[in-house]
Protein backbone atom coordinates (compact mmCIF):
# COMPACT_ATOMS: atom_id res chain seq x y z
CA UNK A 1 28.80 158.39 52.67
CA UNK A 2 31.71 161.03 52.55
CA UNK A 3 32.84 162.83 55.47
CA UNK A 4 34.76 166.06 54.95
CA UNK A 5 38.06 166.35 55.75
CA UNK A 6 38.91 169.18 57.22
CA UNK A 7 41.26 171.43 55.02
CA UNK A 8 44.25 172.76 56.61
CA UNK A 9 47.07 175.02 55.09
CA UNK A 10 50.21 173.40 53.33
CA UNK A 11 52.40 175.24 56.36
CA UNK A 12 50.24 173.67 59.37
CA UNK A 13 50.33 170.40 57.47
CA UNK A 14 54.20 170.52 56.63
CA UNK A 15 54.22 171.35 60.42
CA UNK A 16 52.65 168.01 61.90
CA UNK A 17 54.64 166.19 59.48
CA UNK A 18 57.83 167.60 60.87
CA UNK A 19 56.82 167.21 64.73
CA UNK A 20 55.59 163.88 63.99
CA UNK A 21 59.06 162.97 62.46
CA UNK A 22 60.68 164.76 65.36
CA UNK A 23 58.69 163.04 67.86
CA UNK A 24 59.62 159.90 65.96
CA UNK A 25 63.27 160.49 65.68
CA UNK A 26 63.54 162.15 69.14
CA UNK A 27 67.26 162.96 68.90
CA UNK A 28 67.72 166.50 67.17
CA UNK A 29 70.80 165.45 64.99
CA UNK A 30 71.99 169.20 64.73
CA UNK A 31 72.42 169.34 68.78
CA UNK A 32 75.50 167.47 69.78
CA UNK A 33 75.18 164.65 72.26
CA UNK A 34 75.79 165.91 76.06
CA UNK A 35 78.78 164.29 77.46
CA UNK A 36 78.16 161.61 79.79
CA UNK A 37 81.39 161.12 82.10
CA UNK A 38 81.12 157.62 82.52
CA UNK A 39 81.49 157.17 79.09
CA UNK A 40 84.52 159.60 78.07
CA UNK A 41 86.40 158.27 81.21
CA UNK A 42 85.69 154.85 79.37
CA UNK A 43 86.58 155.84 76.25
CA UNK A 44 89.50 157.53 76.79
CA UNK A 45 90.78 154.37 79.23
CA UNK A 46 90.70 152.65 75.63
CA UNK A 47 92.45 155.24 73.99
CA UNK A 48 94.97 155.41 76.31
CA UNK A 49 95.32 151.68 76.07
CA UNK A 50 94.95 151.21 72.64
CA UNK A 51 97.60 154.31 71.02
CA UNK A 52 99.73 154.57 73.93
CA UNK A 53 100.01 151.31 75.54
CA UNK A 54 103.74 151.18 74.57
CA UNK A 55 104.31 154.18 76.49
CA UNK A 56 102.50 154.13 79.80
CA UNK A 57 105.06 152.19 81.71
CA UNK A 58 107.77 155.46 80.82
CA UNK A 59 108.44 157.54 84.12
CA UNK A 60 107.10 160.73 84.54
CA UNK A 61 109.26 163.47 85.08
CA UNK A 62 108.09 166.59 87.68
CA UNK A 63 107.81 169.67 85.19
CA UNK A 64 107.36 171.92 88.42
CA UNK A 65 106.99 171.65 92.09
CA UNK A 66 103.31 173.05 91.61
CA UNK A 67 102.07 169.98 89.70
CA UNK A 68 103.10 167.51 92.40
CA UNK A 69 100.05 166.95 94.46
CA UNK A 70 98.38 166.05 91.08
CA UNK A 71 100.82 163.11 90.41
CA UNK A 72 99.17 159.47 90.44
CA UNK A 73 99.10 157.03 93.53
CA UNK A 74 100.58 153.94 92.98
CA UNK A 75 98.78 151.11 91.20
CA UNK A 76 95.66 150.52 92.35
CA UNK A 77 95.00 147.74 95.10
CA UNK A 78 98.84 148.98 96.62
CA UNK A 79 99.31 151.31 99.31
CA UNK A 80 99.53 154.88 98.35
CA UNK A 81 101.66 157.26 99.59
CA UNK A 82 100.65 160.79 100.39
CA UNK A 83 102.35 163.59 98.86
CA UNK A 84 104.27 166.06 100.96
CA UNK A 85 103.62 169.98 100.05
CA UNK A 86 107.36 170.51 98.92
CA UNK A 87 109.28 167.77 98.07
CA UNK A 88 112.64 168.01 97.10
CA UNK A 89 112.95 164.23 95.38
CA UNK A 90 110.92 162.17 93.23
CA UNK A 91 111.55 158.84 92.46
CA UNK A 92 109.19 157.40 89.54
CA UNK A 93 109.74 153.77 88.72
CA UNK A 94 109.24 152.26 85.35
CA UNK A 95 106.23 149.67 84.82
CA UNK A 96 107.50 146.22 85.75
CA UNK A 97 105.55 143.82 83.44
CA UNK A 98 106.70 142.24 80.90
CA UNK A 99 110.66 142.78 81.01
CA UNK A 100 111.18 141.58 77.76
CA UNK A 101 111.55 139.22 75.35
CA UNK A 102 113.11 136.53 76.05
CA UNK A 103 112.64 136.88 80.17
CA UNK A 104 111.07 133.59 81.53
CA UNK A 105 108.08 134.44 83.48
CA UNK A 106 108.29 133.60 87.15
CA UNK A 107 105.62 133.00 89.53
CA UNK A 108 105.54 136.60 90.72
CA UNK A 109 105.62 137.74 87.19
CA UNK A 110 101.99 135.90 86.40
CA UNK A 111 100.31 138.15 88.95
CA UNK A 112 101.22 141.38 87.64
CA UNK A 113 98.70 143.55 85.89
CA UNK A 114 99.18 146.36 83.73
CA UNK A 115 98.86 149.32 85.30
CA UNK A 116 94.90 150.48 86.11
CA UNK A 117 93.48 153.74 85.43
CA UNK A 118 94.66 154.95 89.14
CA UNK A 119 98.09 154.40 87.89
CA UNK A 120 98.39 154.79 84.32
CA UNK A 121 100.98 157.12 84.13
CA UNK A 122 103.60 156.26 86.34
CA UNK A 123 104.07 155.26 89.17
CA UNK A 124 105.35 157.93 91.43
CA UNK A 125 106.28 158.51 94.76
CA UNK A 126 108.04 161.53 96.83
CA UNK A 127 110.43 161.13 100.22
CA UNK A 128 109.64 163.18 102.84
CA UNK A 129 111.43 166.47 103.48
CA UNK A 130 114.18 165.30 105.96
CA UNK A 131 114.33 162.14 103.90
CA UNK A 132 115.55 163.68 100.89
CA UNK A 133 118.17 166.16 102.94
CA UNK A 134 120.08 162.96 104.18
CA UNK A 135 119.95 161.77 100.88
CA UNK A 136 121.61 165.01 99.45
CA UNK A 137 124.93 163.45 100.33
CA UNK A 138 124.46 160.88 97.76
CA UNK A 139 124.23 160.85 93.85
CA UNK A 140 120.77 158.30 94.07
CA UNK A 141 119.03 156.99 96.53
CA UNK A 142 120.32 154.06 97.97
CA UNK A 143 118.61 150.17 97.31
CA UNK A 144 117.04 150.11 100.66
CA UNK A 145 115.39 153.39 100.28
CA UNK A 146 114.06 152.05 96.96
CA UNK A 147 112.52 149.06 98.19
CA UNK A 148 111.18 150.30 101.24
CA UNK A 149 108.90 152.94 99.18
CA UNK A 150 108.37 151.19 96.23
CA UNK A 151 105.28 148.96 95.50
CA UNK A 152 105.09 145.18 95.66
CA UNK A 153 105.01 145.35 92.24
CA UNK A 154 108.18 146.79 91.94
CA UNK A 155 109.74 144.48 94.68
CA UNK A 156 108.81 140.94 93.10
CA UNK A 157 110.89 141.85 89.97
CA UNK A 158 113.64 144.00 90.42
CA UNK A 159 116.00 143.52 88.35
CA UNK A 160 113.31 144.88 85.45
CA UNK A 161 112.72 148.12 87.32
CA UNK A 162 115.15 151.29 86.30
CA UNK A 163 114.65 154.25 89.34
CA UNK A 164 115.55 157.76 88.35
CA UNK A 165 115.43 160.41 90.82
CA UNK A 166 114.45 163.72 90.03
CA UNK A 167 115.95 167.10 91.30
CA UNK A 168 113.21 169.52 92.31
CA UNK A 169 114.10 171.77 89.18
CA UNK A 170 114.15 169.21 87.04
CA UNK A 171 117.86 170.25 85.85
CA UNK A 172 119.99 167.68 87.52
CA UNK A 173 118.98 163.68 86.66
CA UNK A 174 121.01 160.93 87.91
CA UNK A 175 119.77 157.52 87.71
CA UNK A 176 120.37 153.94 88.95
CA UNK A 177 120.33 151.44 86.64
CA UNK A 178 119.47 147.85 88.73
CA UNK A 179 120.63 145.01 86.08
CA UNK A 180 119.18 145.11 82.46
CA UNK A 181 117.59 142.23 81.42
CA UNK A 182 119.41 139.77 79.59
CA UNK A 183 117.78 136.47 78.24
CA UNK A 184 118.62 133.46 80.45
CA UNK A 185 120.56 130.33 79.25
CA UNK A 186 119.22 128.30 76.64
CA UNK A 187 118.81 124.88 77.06
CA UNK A 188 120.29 122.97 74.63
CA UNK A 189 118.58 120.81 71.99
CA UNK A 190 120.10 117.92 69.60
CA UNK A 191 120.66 119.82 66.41
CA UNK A 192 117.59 118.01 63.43
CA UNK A 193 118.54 116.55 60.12
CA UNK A 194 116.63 115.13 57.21
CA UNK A 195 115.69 111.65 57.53
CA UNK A 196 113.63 110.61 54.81
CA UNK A 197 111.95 112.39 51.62
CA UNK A 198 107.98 110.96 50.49
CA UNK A 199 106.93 111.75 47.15
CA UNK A 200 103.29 110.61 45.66
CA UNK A 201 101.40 113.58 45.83
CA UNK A 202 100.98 115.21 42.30
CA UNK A 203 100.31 119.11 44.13
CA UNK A 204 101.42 121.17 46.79
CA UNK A 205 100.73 119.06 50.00
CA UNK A 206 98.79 121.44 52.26
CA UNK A 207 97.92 119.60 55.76
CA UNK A 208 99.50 116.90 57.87
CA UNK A 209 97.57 114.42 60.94
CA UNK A 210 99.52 111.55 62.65
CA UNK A 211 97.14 109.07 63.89
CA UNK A 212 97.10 108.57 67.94
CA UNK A 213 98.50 105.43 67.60
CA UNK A 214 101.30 106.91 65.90
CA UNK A 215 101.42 103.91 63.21
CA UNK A 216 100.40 105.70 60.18
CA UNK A 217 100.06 109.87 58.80
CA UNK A 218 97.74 111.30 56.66
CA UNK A 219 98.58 114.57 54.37
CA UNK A 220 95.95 116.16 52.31
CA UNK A 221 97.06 117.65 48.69
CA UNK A 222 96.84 120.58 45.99
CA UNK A 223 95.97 117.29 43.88
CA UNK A 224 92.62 116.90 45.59
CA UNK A 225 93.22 113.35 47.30
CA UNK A 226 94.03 112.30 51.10
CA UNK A 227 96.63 110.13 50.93
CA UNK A 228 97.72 108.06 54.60
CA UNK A 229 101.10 106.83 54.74
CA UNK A 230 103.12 104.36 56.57
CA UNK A 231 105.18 106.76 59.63
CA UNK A 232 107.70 103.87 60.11
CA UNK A 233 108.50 103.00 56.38
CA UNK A 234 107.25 105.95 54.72
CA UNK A 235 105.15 104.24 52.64
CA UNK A 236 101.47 104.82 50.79
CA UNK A 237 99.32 102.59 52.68
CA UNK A 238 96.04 104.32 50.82
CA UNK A 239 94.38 107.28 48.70
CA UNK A 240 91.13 108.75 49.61
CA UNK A 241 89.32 110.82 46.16
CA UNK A 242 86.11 113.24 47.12
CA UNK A 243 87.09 116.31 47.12
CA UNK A 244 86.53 118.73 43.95
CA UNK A 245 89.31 121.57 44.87
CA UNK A 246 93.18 121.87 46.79
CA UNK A 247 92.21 119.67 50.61
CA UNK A 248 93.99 122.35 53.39
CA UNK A 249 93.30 120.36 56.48
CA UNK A 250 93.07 117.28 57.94
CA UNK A 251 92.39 116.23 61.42
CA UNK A 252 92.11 112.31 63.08
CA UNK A 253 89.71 111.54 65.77
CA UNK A 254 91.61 109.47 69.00
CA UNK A 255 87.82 108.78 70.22
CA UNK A 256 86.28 107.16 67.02
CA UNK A 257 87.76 105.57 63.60
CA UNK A 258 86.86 108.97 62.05
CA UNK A 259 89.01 111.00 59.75
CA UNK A 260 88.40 114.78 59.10
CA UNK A 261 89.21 117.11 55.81
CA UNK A 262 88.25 120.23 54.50
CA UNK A 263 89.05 122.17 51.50
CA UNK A 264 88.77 124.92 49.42
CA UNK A 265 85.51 123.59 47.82
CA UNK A 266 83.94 124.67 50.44
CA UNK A 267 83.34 120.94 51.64
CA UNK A 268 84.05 119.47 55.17
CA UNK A 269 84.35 115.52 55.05
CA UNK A 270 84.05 113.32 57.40
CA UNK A 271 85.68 109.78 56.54
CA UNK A 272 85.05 106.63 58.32
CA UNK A 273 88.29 104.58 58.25
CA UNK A 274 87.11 101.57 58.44
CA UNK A 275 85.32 101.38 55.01
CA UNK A 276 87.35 104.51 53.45
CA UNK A 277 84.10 106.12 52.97
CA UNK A 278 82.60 109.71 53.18
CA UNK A 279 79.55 109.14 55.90
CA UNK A 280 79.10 112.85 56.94
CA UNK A 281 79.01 116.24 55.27
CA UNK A 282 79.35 119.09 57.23
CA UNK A 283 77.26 122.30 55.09
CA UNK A 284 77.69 125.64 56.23
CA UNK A 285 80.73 127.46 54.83
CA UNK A 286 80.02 130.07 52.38
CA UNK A 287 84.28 130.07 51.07
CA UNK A 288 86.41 127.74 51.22
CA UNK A 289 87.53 126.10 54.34
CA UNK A 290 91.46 126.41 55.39
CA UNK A 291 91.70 124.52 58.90
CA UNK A 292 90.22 121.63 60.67
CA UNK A 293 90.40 120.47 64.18
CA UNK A 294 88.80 118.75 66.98
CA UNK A 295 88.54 118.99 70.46
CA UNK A 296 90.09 116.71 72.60
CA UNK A 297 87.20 115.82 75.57
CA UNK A 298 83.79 116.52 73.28
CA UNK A 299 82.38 115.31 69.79
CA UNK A 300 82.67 118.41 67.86
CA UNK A 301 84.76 119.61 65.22
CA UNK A 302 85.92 122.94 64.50
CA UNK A 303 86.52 124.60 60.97
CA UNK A 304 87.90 127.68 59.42
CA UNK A 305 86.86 129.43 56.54
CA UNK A 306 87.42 132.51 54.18
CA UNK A 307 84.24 133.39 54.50
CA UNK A 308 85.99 135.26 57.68
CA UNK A 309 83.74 132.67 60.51
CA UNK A 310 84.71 129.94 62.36
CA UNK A 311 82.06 127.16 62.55
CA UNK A 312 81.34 124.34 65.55
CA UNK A 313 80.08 121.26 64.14
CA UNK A 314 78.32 118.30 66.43
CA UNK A 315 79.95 115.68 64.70
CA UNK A 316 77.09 113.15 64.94
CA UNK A 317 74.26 115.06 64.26
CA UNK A 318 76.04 117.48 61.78
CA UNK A 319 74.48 120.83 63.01
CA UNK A 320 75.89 124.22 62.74
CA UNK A 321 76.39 124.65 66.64
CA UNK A 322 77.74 127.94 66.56
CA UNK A 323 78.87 130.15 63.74
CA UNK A 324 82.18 132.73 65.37
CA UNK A 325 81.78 135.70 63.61
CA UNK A 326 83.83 138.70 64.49
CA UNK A 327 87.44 138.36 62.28
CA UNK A 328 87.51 140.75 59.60
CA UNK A 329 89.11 138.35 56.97
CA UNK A 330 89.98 135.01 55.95
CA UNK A 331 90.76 133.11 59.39
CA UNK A 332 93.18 130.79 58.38
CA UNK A 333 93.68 128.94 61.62
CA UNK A 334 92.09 127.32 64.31
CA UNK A 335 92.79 124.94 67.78
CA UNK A 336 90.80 123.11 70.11
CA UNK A 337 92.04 122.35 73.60
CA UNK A 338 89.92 121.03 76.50
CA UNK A 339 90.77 123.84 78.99
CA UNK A 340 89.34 127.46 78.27
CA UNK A 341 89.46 129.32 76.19
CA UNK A 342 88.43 126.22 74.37
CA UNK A 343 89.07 127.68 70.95
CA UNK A 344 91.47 129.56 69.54
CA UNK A 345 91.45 131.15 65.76
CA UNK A 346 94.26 133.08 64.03
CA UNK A 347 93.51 135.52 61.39
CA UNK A 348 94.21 137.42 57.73
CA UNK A 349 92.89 140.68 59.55
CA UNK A 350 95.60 139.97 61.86
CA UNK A 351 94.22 139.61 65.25
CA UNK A 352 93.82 136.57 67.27
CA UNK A 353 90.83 135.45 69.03
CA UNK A 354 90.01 133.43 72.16
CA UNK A 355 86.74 132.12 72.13
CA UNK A 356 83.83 130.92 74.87
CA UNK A 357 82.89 127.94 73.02
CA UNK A 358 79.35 127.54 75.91
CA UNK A 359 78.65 131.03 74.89
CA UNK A 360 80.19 131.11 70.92
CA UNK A 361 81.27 134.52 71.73
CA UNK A 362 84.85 136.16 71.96
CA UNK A 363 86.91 136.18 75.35
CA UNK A 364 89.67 138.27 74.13
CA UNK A 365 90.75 139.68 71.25
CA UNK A 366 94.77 139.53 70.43
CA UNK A 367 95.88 142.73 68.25
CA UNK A 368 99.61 142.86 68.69
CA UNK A 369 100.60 141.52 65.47
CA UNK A 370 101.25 143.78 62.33
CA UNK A 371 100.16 140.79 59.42
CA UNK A 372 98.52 138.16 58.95
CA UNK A 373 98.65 135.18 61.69
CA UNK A 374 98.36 132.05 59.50
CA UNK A 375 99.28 129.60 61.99
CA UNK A 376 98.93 129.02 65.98
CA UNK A 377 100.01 125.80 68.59
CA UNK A 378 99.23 125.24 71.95
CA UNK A 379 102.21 124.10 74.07
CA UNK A 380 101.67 120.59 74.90
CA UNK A 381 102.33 121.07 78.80
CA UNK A 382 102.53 124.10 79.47
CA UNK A 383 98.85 126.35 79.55
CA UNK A 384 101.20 128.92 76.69
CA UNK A 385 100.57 129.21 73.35
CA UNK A 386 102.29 130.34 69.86
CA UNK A 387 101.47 132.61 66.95
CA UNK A 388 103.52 132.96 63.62
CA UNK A 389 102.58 136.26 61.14
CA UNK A 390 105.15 137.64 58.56
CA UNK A 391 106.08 139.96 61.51
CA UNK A 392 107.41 137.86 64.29
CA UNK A 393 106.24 135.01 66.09
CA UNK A 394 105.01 135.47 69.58
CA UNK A 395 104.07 133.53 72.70
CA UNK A 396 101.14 134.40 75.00
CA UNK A 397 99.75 133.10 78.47
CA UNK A 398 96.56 131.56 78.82
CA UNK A 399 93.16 132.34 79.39
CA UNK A 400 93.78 135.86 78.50
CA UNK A 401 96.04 136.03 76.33
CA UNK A 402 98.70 137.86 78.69
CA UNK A 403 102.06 138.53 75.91
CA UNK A 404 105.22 136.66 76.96
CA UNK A 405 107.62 137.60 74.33
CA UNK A 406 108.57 137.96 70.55
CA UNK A 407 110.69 135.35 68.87
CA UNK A 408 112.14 137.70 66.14
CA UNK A 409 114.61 136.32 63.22
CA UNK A 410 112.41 134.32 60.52
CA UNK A 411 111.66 136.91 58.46
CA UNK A 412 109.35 135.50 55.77
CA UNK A 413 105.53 134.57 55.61
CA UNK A 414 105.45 131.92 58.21
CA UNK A 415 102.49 129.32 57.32
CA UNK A 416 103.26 126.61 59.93
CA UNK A 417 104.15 126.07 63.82
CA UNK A 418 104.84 122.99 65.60
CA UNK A 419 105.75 122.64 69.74
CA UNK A 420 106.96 119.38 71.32
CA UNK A 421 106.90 118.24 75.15
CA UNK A 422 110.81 119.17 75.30
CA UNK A 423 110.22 123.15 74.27
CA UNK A 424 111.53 122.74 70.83
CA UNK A 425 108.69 125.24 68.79
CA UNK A 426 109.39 124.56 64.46
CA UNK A 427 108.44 127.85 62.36
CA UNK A 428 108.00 126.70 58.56
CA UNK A 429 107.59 129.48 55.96
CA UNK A 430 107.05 130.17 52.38
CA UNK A 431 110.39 130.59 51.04
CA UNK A 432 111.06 126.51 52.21
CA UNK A 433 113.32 127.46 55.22
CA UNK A 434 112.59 126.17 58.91
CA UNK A 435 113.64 127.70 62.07
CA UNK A 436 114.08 125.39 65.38
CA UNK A 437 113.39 128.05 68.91
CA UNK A 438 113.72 126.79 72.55
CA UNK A 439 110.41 127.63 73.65
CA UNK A 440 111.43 129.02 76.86
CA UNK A 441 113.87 131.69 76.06
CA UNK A 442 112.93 131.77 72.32
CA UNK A 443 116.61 131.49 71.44
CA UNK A 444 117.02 130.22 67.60
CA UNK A 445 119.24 127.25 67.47
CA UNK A 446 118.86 125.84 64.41
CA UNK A 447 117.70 126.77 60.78
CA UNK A 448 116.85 123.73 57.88
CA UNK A 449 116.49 124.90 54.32
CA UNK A 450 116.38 121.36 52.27
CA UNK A 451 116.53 121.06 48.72
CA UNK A 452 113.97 120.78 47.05
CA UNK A 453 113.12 117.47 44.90
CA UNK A 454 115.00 117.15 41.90
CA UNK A 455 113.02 118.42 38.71
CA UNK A 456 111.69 121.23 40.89
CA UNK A 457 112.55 124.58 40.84
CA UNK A 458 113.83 126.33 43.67
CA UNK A 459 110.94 128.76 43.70
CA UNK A 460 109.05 125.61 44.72
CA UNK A 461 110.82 125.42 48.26
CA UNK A 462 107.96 126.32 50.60
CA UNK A 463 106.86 124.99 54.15
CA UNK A 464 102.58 124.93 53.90
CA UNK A 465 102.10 122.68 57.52
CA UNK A 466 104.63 120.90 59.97
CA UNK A 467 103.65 118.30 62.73
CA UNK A 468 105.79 115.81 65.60
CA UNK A 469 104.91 112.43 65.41
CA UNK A 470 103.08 111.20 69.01
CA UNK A 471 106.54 110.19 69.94
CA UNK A 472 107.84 113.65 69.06
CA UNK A 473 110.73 112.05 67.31
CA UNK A 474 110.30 112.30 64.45
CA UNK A 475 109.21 116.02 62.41
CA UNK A 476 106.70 115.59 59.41
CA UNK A 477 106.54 118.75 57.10
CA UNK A 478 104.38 119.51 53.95
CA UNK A 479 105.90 120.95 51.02
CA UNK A 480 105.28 122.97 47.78
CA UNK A 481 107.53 120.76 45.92
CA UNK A 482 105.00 118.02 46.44
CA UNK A 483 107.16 115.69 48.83
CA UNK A 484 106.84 114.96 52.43
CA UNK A 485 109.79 115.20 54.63
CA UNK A 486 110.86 113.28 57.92
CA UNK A 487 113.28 114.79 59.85
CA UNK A 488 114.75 113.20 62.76
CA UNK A 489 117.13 114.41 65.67
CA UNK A 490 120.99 113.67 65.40
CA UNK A 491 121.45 111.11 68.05
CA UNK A 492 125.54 111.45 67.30
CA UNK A 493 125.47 114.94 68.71
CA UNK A 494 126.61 116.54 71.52
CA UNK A 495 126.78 119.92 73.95
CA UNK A 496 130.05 119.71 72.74
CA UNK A 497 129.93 119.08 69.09
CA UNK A 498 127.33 121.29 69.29
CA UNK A 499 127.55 123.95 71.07
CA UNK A 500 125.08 126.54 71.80
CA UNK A 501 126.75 129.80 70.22
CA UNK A 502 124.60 132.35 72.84
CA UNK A 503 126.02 135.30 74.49
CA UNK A 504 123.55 136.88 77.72
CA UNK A 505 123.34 140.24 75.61
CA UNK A 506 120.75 142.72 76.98
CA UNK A 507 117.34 142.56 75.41
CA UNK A 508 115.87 145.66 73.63
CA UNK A 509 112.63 146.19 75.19
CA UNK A 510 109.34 145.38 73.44
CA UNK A 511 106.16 146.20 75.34
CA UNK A 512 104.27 143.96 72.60
């Protein structure tokens, strides 16, 4: 049985269709969204932060007397002053965190904050009327003056803050300058030579793992084997075949007789040492993996990958536990520590990240440097870490990644970083030349470039990975001219043979 439809013109019909879709899509894309406050006071916070962070600790000058009530209080959580109708002063102070490179950080130093939305521009404060009379007998305003208006912030590091003060016609400036920074002595550290040269490998030897009980090395090769080596003799103790493609990292457990490798056929090994066997695969990567590493206090075991993730293995059962997505590009480094953030990943899309490893979600993302970061290290006492990218290398506070400073100067494609107890931080880079920092005021005292192996060229002088033995000793590095070398402090020298050529020169400042 048919019923009849009822007939209705193509324009009613054409209508319903288009309030239907309306209704559907209830958002009329031709109207523009109404501005919600919230948001564009959140937005432009980022803004501010992201394209002129470098320039929101600069003082702010008064352009007229009119615009004075409108000037920011003082950082949030501080006092704030209130604003007299005509002043006849203004003293603006410059932003006192960080004061530079170089500049150790002291306690008071930790607490400060870059400046909050209350205080973004400057932080500015005007004397009272009689006030700034008496002080028309003098050129600037006198320390005491300074410090009794000025901000704790401003009090716990003085020597970083510059005060100008401001005639009220903004004609006149005179300023007083307290001391520019200058980076603090050195300490000094036995110059390193080259102790002993491995060859075996038939490729570029890509990753380096000392043992815990510091008896024996493994290095993983362009040739596609493992090979573990004697540390004190320098010996091959034994060769290790499986992989298919170049092996890029390798990592040995100190909680089980398990050793860990992963390469760039997309395979990630694990190797039990006590029958030289592959027991475990770990299947996930969808490129080929560049780093390997384990955490310290649980069984799991981190990898890195082109494929632009980081994965978090359970090492016994083998499952995926969490896949980090977010990097843009290849990540081409990774560390585990026990404190949080737990993991830590460097990048080709040159950011760093700081991951939740409960959650498997990002705690802060690191955007200062310019290139790539290929390599990162953890200070082992300290709660500091290191980053190297073709750019600089820099060194950051934990948990959030607060900047310390840049250690500038090595000025190729850095692909390795190593940090003993003692604060002596190793940069290896592609063109085969190492640089030897004291970690604490990133002063460069020493720089290695060691021949390569006879038969090779010198194009083939290239740093790929760089480790301390567990004594810290000794300094293992991986070259592209297929050896391994030991290097080894000079125990013959001196302060006084060697001296520390360093001159307190002020720092140019870097906000980043």
């Amino acid at each position: 049985m048919t019923e009849d439809v009822q007939k209705h013109s193509v324009h009613t019909l054409v209508f319903r269709s288009l309030k239907r879709t309306h209704d559907m899509f209830v958002s009329d894309h031709a109207k523009s969204v109404a501005l919600d406050d919230e948001s564009h006071k959140v937005k432009m916070g980022v803004k501010l932060k992201t394209e002129y962070g470098a320039v929101l600790h600069m003082p702010v000058l008064k352009e007229g007397k009119d615009q004075v009530p409108h000037l920011p209080g003082i950082m949030q959580g501080h006092q704030s002053y209130t604003h007299p109708d005509d002043p006849e002063y203004l003293i603006t102070g410059t932003h006192a965190y960080p004061s530079g490179p170089g500049v150790s950080l002291t306690a008071d130093t930790k607490m400060h904050r870059n400046p909050s939305e209350g205080g973004v521009h400057s932080m500015a404060l005007a004397l009272p009327p009689s006030q700034a009379r008496q002080d028309l007998s003098r050129t600037a305003a006198g320390v005491g003056d300074i410090h009794r208006h000025a901000g704790a912030a401003e009090r716990s590091h003085p020597h970083s803050t510059a005060l100008s003060l401001v005639e009220g016609g903004g004609t006149r400036n005179s300023a007083l300058m307290r001391k520019a920074p200058t980076m603090p002595k050195p300490s000094w550290h036995p110059p390193w030579k080259l102790f002993r040269v491995i060859s075996g490998h038939l490729g570029w030897v890509r990753s380096i793992a000392v043992e815990p009980g510091n008896q024996w090395f493994v290095t993983g090769s362009a040739d596609r084997t493992i090979k573990i080596w004697d540390l004190a003799s320098g010996k091959l103790k034994l060769s290790l075949t499986g992989h298919i493609s170049t092996v890029r990292g390798v990592a040995v457990s100190n909680r089980s007789p398990y050793l860990f490798s992963c390469g760039e056929d997309k395979q990630v090994k694990c190797w039990d040492l006590e029958y030289n066997k592959v027991i475990r695969h770990y299947h996930g990567h969808l490129s080929a993996v560049y780093g390997v590493d384990l955490h310290p206090t649980i069984d799991v075991l981190v990898t890195c990958s082109r494929d632009a993730t980081a994965r978090v293995w359970d090492i016994r059962t083998k499952a995926n536990v969490h896949t980090l997505t977010g990097h843009t590009n290849t990540v081409a480094t990774v560390k585990c520590q026990a404190a949080e953030p737990q993991i830590i990943t460097g990048s080709h899309d040159a950011t760093i990240r700081l991951w939740d490893l409960i959650a498997g979600k990002t705690r802060a993302t690191l955007t200062n440097h310019k290139k790539s970061v290929r390599s990162v290290v953890m200070h082992p006492r300290q709660y500091t870490f290191a980053s190297g990218s073709a750019d600089n290398i820099k060194q950051w506070m934990f948990p959030d990644g607060n900047f310390i400073q840049n250690l500038s100067g090595h000025n190729a494609i850095i692909n390795t970083l190593a940090v003993n107890s003692d604060g002596v931080l190793v940069s290896g880079a592609d063109n085969g030349t190492i640089h030897m920092w004291d970690w604490r005021t990133g002063y460069n005292f020493q720089r290695i470039h060691a021949a390569v192996q006879p038969g090779s060229l010198d194009s083939e002088s290239g740093i790929f990975a760089c480790m301390f033995d567990n004594s810290e000793s000794r300094l293992i590095t991986a070259e592209a001219d297929k050896t391994i070398k030991v290097y080894k402090e000079d125990d013959t020298a001196t302060e006084e043979s060697h001296p520390i050529n360093w001159k307190p020169e002020i720092l140019k400042r870097k906000r980043f």
